[in-house]
Every structure is written in structure tokens, then in C-alpha cells.
Protein backbone atom coordinates (compact mmCIF):
# COMPACT_ATOMS: atom_id res chain seq x y z
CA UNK A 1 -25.97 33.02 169.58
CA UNK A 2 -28.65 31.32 167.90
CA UNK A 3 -27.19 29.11 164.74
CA UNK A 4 -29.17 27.73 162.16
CA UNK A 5 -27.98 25.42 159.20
CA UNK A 6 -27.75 27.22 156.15
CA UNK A 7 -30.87 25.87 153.83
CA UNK A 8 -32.37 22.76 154.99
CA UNK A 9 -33.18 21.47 158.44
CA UNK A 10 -30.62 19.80 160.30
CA UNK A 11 -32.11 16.46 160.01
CA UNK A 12 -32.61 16.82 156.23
CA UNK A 13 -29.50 18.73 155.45
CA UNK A 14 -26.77 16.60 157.19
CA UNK A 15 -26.19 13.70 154.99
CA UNK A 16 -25.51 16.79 152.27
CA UNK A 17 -22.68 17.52 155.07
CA UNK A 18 -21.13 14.23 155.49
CA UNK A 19 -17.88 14.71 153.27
CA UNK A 20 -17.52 18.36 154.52
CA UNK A 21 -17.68 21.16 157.11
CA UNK A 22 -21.16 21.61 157.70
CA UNK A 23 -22.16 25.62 156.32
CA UNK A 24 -23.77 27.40 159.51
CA UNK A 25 -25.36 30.89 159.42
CA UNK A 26 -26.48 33.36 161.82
CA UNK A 27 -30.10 33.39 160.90
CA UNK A 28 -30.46 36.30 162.68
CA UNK A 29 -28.37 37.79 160.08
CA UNK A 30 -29.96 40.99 157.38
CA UNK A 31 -30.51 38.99 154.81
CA UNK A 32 -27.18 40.89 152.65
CA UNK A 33 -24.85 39.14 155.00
CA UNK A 34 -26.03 35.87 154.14
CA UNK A 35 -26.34 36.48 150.49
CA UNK A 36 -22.87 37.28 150.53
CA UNK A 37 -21.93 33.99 152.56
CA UNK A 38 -23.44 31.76 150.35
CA UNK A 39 -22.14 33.35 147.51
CA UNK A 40 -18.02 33.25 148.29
CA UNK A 41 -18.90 29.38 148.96
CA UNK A 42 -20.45 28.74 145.23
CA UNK A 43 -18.30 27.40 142.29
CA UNK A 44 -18.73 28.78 138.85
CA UNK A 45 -20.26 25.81 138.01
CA UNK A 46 -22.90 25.95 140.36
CA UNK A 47 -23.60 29.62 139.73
CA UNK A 48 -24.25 29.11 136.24
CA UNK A 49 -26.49 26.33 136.54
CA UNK A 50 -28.35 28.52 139.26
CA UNK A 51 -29.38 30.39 135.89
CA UNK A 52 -31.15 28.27 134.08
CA UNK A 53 -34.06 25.60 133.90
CA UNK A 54 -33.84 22.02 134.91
CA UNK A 55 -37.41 21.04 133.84
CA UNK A 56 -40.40 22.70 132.63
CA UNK A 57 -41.19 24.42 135.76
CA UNK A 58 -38.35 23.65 138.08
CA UNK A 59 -34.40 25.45 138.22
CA UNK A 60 -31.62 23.76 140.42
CA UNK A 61 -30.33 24.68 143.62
CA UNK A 62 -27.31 23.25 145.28
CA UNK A 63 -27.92 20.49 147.12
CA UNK A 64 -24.30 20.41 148.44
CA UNK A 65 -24.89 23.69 150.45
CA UNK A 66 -28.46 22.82 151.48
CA UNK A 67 -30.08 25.27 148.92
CA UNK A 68 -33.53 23.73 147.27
CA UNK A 69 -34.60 23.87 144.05
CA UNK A 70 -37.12 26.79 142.69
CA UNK A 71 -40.71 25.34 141.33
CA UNK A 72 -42.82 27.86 139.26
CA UNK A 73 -46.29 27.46 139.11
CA UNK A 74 -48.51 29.13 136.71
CA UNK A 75 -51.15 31.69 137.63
CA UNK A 76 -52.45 34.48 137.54
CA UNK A 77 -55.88 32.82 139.05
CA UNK A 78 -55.23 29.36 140.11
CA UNK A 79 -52.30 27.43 140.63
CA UNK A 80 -51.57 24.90 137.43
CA UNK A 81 -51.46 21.72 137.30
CA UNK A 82 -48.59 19.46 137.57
CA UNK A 83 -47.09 18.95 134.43
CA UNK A 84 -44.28 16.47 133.35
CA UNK A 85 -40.61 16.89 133.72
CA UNK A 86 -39.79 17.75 130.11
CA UNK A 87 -43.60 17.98 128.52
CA UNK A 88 -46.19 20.25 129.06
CA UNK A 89 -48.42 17.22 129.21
CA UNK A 90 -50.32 16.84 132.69
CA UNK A 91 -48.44 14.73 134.89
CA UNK A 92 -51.42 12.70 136.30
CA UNK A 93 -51.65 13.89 140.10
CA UNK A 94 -54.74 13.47 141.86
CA UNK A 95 -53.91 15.58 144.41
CA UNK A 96 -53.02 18.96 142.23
CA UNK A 97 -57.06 20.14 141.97
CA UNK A 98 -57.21 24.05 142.77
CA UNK A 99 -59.66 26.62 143.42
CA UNK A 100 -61.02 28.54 140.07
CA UNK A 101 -60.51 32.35 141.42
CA UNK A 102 -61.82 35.05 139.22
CA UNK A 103 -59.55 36.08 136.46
CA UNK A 104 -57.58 39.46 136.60
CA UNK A 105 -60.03 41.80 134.79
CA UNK A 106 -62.96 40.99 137.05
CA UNK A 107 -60.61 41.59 139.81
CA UNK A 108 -59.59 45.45 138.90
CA UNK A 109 -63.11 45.88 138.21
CA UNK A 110 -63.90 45.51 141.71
CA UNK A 111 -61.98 48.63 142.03
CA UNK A 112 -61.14 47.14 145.68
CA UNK A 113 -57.23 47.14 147.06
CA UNK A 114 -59.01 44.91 150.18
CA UNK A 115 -60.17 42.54 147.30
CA UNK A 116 -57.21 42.14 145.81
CA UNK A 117 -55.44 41.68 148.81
CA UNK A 118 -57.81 38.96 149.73
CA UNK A 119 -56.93 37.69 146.23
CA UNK A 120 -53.31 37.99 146.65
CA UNK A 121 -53.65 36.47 149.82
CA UNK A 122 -55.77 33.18 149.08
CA UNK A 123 -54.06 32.05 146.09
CA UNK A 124 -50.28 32.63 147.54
CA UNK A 125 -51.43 30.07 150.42
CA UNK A 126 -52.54 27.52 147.79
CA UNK A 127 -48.92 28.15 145.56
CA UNK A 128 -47.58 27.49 149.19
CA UNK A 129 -49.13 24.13 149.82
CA UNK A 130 -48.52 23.21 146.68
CA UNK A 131 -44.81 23.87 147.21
CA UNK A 132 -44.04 27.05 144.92
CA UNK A 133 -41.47 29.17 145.32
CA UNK A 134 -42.74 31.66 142.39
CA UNK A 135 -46.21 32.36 141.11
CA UNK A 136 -46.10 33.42 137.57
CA UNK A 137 -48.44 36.54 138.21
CA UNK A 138 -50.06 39.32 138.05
CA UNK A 139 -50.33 40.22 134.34
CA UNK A 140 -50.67 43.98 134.62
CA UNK A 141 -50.15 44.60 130.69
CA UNK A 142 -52.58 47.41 129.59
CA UNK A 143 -55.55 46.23 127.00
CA UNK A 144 -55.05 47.75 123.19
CA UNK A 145 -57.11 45.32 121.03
CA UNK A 146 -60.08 43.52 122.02
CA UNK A 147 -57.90 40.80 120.27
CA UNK A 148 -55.47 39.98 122.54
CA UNK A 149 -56.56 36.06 124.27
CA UNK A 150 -54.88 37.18 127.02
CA UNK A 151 -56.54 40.25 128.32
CA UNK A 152 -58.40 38.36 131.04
CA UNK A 153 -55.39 38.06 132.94
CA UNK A 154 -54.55 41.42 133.35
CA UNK A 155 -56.09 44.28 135.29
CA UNK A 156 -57.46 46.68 132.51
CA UNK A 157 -57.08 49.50 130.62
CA UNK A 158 -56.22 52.09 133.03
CA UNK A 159 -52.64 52.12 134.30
CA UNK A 160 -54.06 54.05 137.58
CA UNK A 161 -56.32 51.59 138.49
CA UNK A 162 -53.74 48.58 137.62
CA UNK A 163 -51.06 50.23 139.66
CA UNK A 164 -53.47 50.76 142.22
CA UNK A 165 -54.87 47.24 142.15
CA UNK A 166 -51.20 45.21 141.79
CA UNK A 167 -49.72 46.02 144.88
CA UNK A 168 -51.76 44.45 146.91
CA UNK A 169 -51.90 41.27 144.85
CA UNK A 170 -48.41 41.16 145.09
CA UNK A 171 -47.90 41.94 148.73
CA UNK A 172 -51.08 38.98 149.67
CA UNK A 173 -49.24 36.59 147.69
CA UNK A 174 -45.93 37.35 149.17
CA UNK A 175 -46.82 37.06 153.01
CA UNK A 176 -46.89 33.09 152.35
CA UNK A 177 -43.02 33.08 151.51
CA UNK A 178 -44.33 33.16 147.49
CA UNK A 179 -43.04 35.76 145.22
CA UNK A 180 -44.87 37.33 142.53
CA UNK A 181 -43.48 37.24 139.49
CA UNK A 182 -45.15 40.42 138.08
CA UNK A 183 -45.43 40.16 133.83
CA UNK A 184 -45.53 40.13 131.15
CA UNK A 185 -42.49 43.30 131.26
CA UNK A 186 -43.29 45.41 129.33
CA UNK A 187 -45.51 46.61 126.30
CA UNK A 188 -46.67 42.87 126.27
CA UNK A 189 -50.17 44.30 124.92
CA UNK A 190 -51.06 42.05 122.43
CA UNK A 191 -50.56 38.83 121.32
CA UNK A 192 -50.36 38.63 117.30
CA UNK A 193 -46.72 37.97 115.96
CA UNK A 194 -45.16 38.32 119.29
CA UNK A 195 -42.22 36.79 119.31
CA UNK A 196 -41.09 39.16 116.57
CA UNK A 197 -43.13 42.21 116.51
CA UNK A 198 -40.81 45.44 117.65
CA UNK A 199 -43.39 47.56 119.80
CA UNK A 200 -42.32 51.50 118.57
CA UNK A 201 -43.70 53.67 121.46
CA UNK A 202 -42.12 57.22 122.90
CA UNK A 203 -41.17 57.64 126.54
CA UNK A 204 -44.21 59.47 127.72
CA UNK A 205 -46.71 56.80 126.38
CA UNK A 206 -43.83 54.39 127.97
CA UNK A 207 -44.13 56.07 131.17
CA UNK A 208 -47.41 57.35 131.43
CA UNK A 209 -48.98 54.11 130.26
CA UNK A 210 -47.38 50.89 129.90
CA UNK A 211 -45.24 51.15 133.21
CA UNK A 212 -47.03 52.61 136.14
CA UNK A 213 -48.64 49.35 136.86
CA UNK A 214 -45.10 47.06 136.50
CA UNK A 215 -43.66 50.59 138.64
CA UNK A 216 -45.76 50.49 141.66
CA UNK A 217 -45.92 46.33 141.99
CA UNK A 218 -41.86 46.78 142.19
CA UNK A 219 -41.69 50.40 144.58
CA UNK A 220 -45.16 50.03 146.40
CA UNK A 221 -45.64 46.03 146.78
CA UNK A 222 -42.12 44.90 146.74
CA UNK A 223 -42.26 42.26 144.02
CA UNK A 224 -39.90 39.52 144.27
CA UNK A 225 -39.70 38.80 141.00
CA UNK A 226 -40.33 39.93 137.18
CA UNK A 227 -41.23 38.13 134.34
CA UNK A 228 -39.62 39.72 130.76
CA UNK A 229 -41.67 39.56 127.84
CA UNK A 230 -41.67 38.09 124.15
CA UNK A 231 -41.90 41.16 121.92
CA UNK A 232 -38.96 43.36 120.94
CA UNK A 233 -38.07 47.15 122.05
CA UNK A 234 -36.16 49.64 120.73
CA UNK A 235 -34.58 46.23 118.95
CA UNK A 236 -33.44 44.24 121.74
CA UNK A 237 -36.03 41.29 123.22
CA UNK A 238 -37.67 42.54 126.11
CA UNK A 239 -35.72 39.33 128.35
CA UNK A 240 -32.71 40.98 127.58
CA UNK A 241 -33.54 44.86 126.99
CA UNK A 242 -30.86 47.12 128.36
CA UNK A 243 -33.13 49.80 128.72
CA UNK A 244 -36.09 48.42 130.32
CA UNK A 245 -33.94 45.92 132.73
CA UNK A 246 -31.02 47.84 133.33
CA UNK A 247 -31.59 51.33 133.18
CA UNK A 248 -35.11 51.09 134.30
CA UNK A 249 -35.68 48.33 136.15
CA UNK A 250 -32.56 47.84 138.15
CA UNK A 251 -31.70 51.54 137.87
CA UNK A 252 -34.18 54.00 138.43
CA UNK A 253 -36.58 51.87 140.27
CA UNK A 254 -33.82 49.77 142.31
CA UNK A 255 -35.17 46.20 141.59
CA UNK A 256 -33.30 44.11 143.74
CA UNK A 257 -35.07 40.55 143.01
CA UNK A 258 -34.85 38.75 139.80
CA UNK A 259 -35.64 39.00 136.16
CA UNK A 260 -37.18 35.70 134.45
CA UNK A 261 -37.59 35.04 130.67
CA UNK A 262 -41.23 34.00 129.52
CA UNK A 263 -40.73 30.70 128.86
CA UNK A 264 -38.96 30.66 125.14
CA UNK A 265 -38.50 34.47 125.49
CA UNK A 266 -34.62 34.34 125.42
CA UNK A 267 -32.84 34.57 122.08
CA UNK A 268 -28.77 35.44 122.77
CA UNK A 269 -26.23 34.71 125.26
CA UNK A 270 -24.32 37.52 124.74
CA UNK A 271 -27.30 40.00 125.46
CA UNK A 272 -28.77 37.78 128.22
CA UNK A 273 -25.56 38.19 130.14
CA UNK A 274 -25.31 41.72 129.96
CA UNK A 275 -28.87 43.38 129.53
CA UNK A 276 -30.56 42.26 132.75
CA UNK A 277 -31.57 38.77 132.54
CA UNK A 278 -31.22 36.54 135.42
CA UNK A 279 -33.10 33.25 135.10
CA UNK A 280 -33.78 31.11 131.95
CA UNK A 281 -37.01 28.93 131.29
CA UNK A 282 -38.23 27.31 128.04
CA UNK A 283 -36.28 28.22 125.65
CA UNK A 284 -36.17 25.31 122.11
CA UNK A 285 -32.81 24.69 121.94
CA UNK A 286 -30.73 21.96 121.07
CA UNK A 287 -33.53 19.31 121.27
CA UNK A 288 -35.74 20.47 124.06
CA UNK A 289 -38.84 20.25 122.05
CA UNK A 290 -38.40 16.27 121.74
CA UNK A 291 -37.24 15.95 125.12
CA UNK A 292 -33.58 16.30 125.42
CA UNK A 293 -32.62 15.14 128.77
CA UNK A 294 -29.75 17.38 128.52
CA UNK A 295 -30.64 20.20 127.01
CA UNK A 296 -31.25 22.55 129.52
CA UNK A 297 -27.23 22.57 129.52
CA UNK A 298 -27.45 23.68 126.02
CA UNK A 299 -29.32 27.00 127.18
CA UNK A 300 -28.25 30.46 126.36
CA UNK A 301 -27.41 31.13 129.97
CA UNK A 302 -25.69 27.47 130.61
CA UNK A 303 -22.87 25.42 128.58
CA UNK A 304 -22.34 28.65 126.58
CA UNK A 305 -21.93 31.23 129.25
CA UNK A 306 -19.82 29.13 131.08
CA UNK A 307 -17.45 28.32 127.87
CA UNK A 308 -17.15 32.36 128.23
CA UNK A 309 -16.52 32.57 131.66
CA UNK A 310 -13.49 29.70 131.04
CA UNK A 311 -12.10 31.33 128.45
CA UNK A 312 -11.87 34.50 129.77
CA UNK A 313 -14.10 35.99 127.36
CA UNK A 314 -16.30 37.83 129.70
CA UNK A 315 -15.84 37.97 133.15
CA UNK A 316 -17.92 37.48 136.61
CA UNK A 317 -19.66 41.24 137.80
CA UNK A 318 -22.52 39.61 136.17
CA UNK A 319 -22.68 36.49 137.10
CA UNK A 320 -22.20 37.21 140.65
CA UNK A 321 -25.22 40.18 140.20
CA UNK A 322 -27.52 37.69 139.04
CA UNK A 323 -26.19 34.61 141.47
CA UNK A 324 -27.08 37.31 144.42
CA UNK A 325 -30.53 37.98 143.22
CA UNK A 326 -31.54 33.97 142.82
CA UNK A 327 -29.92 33.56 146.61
CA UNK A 328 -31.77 36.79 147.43
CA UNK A 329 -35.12 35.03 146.45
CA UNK A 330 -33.99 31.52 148.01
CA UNK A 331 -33.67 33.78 151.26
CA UNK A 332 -37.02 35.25 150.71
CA UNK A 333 -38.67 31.92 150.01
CA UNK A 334 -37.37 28.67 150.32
CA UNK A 335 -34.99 29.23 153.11
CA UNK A 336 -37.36 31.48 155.27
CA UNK A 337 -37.65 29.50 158.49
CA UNK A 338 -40.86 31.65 159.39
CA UNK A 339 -41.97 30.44 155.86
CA UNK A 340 -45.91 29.59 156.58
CA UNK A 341 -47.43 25.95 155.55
CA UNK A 342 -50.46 27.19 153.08
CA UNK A 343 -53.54 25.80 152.38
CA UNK A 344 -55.85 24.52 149.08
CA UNK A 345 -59.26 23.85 148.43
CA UNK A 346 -60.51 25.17 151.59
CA UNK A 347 -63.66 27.10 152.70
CA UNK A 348 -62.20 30.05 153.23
CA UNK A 349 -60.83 30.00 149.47
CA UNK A 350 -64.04 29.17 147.78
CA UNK A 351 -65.74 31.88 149.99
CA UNK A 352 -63.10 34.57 148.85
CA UNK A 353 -63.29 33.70 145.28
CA UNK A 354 -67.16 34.06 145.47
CA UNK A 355 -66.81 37.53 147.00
CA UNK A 356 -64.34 38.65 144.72
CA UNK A 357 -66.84 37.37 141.83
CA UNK A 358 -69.43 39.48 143.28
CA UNK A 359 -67.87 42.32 143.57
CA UNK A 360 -66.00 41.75 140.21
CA UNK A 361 -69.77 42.18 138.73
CA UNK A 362 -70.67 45.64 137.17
CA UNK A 363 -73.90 46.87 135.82
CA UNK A 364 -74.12 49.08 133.08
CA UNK A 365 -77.54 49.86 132.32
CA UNK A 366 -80.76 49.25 134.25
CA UNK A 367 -83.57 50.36 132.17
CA UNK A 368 -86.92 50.50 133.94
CA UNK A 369 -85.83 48.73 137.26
CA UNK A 370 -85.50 44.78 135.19
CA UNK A 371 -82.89 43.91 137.74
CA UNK A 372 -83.53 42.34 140.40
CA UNK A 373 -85.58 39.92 138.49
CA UNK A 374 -89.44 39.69 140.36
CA UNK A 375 -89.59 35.85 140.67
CA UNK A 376 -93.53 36.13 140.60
CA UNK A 377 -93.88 38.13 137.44
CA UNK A 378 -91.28 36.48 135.61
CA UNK A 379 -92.45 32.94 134.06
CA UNK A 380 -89.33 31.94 132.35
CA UNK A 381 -85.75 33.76 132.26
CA UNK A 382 -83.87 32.91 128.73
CA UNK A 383 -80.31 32.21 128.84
CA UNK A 384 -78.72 32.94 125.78
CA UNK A 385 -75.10 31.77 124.38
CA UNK A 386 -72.69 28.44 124.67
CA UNK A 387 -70.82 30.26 127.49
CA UNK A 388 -73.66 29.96 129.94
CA UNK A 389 -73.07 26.06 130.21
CA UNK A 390 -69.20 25.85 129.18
CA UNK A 391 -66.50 25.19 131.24
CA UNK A 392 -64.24 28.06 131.19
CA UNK A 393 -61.30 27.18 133.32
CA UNK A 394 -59.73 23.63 131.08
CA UNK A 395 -58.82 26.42 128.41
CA UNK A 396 -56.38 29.49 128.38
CA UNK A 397 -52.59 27.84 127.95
CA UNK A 398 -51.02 28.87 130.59
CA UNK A 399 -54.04 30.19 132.67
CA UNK A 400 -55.31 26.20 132.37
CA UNK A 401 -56.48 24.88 135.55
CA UNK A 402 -57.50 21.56 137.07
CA UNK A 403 -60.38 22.35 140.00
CA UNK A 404 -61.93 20.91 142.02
CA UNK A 405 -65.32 22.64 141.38
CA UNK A 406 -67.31 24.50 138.28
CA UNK A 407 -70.38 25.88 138.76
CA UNK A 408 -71.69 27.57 134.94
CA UNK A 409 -73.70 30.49 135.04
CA UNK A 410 -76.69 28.46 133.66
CA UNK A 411 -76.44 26.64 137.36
CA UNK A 412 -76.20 29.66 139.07
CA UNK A 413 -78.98 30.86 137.45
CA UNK A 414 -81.44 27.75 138.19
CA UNK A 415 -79.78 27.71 141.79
């Protein structure tokens, strides 16, 4: 029988080994069998901290059993720059340039699956390269206001064409042993007041509208992971919502990977135990904002949930729920042996992106055959606007990206 060590090649992984029985596994094994393995063999201890952010970007594993740390990387349309440990600064690489694909709204108006799965595809083997285990993306929330900055990163207005258009994002970025992390979930659909605003919307607009898309990336493309979002539903934070995690998510769709906050989107322990929540990023407590080296241990989901667990005060269904879906997702991603190797910056990259920009392009109006311009009657061509010679892709927050290549319109144009 073929045997495998459990996590890390044998090389890497032994010194882990040296005070103990080395932990072998069948890696032939459904993937439920092994889940279960490594979980009988965890502490509390190690469970809990499994939960919860180590860095900016990063969450433990347990290096005594071999399992890796997870790195996030943001997207939806190029994979972020390093960053420091504890800052959102840049981190000063000169080797973490990316390719510039078109954002998310130019995408679903290609109204192309094979587009998107070209997308998903491409930008899943640069998260690889770069060593991701989770790409923060697709943003399928549905536009409401012209208003909200953040509409380029999702896939329109129409939750048919969004569910239509997510899946294969997700299932391109997936083949390279990445999960999506589908978000912003849910009713994420504008951006004013949103850590606070309470979004008041019946179940048919809930169903017909602001889920399909978040529906079919979990049922049709297999998502990996969700990301929860910073408003407030029916009262409760959407990172800990027992209605949208548990009884939707989880329950009537059968979710089986794992819930992460936005980063800062978690607010209780209490709730964040019991209403779905299974990983814990960015939250401002206890000194993280000037750099606490420690206080990821002062997290909702850390030093307090485990006082709980000690005391008796709640007990371990939970735990153990969420512990399976992180090891689920380690089994998906950083433990897959057949796990590809990725690639960045290359030609193939740079030629999808330019088809996907093509086809992204839609024209509305053509009034008396102007397009395409005649070169011989036209003397000059007027380019109108600060957008035609900015560079779009150093802004955004979280969509900021560090590439290797710009090209503004104004050079297209005169190219």
C-alpha cells in the first residue's frame, strides 16, 4: 500500500518527527478519512489557533503534524502584493509584480463562461506561484448605486448572468490547488456606513437577487471557500449570521468548505462560535492597529474561545465543525500532492488578459458607421479625460496591484 507522510514531504517533514511517531496516511484515502485522522491527533490548543490570523494575510498550521500555514492573497484581478507581517505597508519584494487582468465587470460583460474560465484559470496559476492557498475572489455582489467604489469587482447587475459567469471563475481558479474565496456574503451592495448599516430586504428579493450568484459558485463551481461580509442582517453581522451561514449556507446549500470574516468583519465571540464562522482575519483588537505582536491571540476566535472551551462554558461540536473544514481546505490545497507549480507574468497570461479585454468591450451606439475609425479621413482623433493617461491599477485598496506592465488607453490609441 502506497504511504505518504501526512503534510510535508518526507525530507522536509522529518525533523518535525524527531521527538515522535512519525503521522503516516494512506493518501489514497477519500479525503473524509483523513480529515478525521488529523483531527483525533489535534490538541485544543492547536485547533483554536487553526481559527484565527497570524499576520495580515497568513493563519497557522501545525507544524508538529506537518500541516502548512494558509497565505491569502488579494484579488479579484491580480494577485497583491506582498505586504508586511503586521502592516498593510508593501513589504518591498521585487519579485511580487503581477499581471493587470481586467476587472470583474468587464469580465461578465463578455457574457462568455469560456472567458471566465480562461480568467479563472490564468490568475489561479499566478496565486499558485506565488504560493496562495486562498484567493480572496470573485466579488459577485449585485450593483444598487452607481456609488459603491467597489462595483468593478463584481460581475453586474443581473444575478443570472453573475451566477452564470462565477462558476467558472471559481472552478479555473481551483484546478491549480487555489480556492476561491467567493464574497463579499451577502447583500454586500454598497459601501457607505458598512460596518453598521442593517440591510432590511424580504426573502424573495434575498433569493431571487442577492443569492443566486453566491448559490451557484457554492452548488455549480464547488467553491472552497466564502468570504462573510461587513454589513448587518436581520441584526446579526453577516461573519456571524445564523441565517445566512447556518441555515443557508451550510444547510440548504450543503457548504462543506469554510467561512472567512472580511478582514475586521468579526465583532463577538459568542456569535462567531455558534453562527457559522470559521476563520478570523483583521479584526482591531487589543493593539493590532499599532502592531501588537501578540494580538492575534487576543482575537474573538483565540484566547477567548479557548478560556470557554477550559471552563466548560461551551463545548467542542463547533470547534471540531470548523477544525474539519480548515483541514478540509489544507487537503484541498496545501497538502494535495497532485497540487500543480503555477506560473506569473507569462505570455500566455498577458495574451488572456488582452482577450478577455476585448471581449469585455461593448458598443452601444454606432451612429452613421464612425467606428471603425477611416485612418485616411480622420486627421486627428481627440482623447478626452485624465483616465486616458492614468494608471488605474496602484489604486482600489484591496484590488491594489503591483505589475509588471501598464499600457493607458491614450497608448493604445497612438499604438
Amino acid at each position: 500500500m502506497k504511504k505518504v507522510l501526512f503534510g510535508l514531504a518526507f525530507a522536509v517533514a522529518l525533523p518535525l518527527f524527531a521527538q515522535q511517531k512519525p503521522v503516516y496516511l494512506d493518501a489514497a484515502k477519500p479525503i473524509e478519512e483523513r480529515v478525521e485522522d488529523a483531527l483525533k491527533r489535534l490538541t485544543i490548543e492547536e485547533k483554536v489557533a487553526m481559527l484565527h490570523a497570524q499576520s495580515k494575510f497568513s493563519s497557522p498550521g501545525v507544524p508538529r503534524l506537518g500541516i502548512p500555514e494558509f497565505w491569502m492573497t488579494d484579488g479579484p484581478h491580480g494577485i497583491r502584493p506582498e505586504v508586511l507581517w503586521d502592516e498593510w505597508d508593501q513589504a518591498g519584494w521585487t519579485n511580487d509584480s503581477c499581471v493587470a487582468f481586467p476587472a470583474l465587470t468587464c469580465l461578465a460583460a463578455t457574457w462568455s463562461p469560456e472567458m471566465s474560465m480562461l480568467y479563472g484559470k490564468n490568475i489561479g496559476e499566478e496565486a499558485r506561484y506565488r504560493n496562495k492557498a486562498v484567493l480572496l475572489g470573485p466579488g459577485v455582489n449585485i450593483y444598487r448605486t452607481p456609488l459603491n467604489g467597489r462595483n468593478f469587482e463584481y460581475m453586474g447587475e443581473d444575478p443570472y448572468l453573475a451566477s452564470r459567469m462565477v462558476v467558472p471563475y471559481v472552478q479555473g481558479v481551483q484546478q491549480n490547488g487555489v480556492a476561491a474565496c467567493v464574497k463579499h456574503y451577502a447583500l454586500n451592495n454598497q459601501e457607505v456606513n458598512r460596518h453598521t448599516t442593517n440591510v432590511i430586504v424580504d426573502d424573495r428579493a434575498l433569493y431571487e437577487i442577492y443569492l443566486p450568484a453566491f448559490k451557484a459558485a457554492v452548488q455549480e463551481g464547488k467553491a472552497w471557500s466564502i468570504m462573510g461580509a461587513y454589513n448587518l442582517y436581520k441584526g446579526q453581522h453577516a461573519c456571524h449570521n445564523q441565517y445566512l451561514l447556518n441555515d443557508i449556507l451550510k444547510g440548504e446549500w450543503g457548504f462543506d468548505g469554510v467561512v472567512v470574516s472580511d478582514w475586521g468583519g468579526t465583532h463577538d465571540t459568542d456569535q462567531s462560535i455558534t453562527n457559522g464562522l470559521d476563520m478570523e482575519f483583521g479584526s482591531w483588537t487589543d493593539g493590532l492597529a499599532s502592531g501588537s505582536s501578540n494580538a492575534y491571540d487576543n482575537y474573538y476566535l483565540a484566547a477567548p474561545y479557548l478560556e470557554r472551551l477550559r471552563s466548560g462554558k461551551v463545548g467542542t461540536k463547533e470547534l471540531d465543525d470548523k477544525v474539519r473544514r480548515i483541514l478540509r481546505l489544507a487537503f484541498r490545497t496545501t497538502m494535495d500532492m497532485n497540487r500543480p507549480f503555477g506560473s506569473i507574468l507569462s505570455p500566455e497570461h498577458y495574451e488572456a488578459a488582452r482577450r478577455i479585454g476585448e471581449e469585455g468591450i461593448v458598443l452601444l451606439q454606432n451612429k452613421g458607421a464612425v467606428l471603425p475609425i477611416d485612418l485616411n479621413k480622420a486627421k486627428k482623433i481627440a482623447v478626452i479625460g485624465e483616465n486616458a493617461v492614468k494608471m488605474m491599477t496602484v489604486g482600489g485598496g484591496s484590488s491594489s496591484l503591483k505589475v509588471q506592465r501598464e499600457l493607458s488607453p491614450l497608448d493604445g490609441i497612438r499604438n
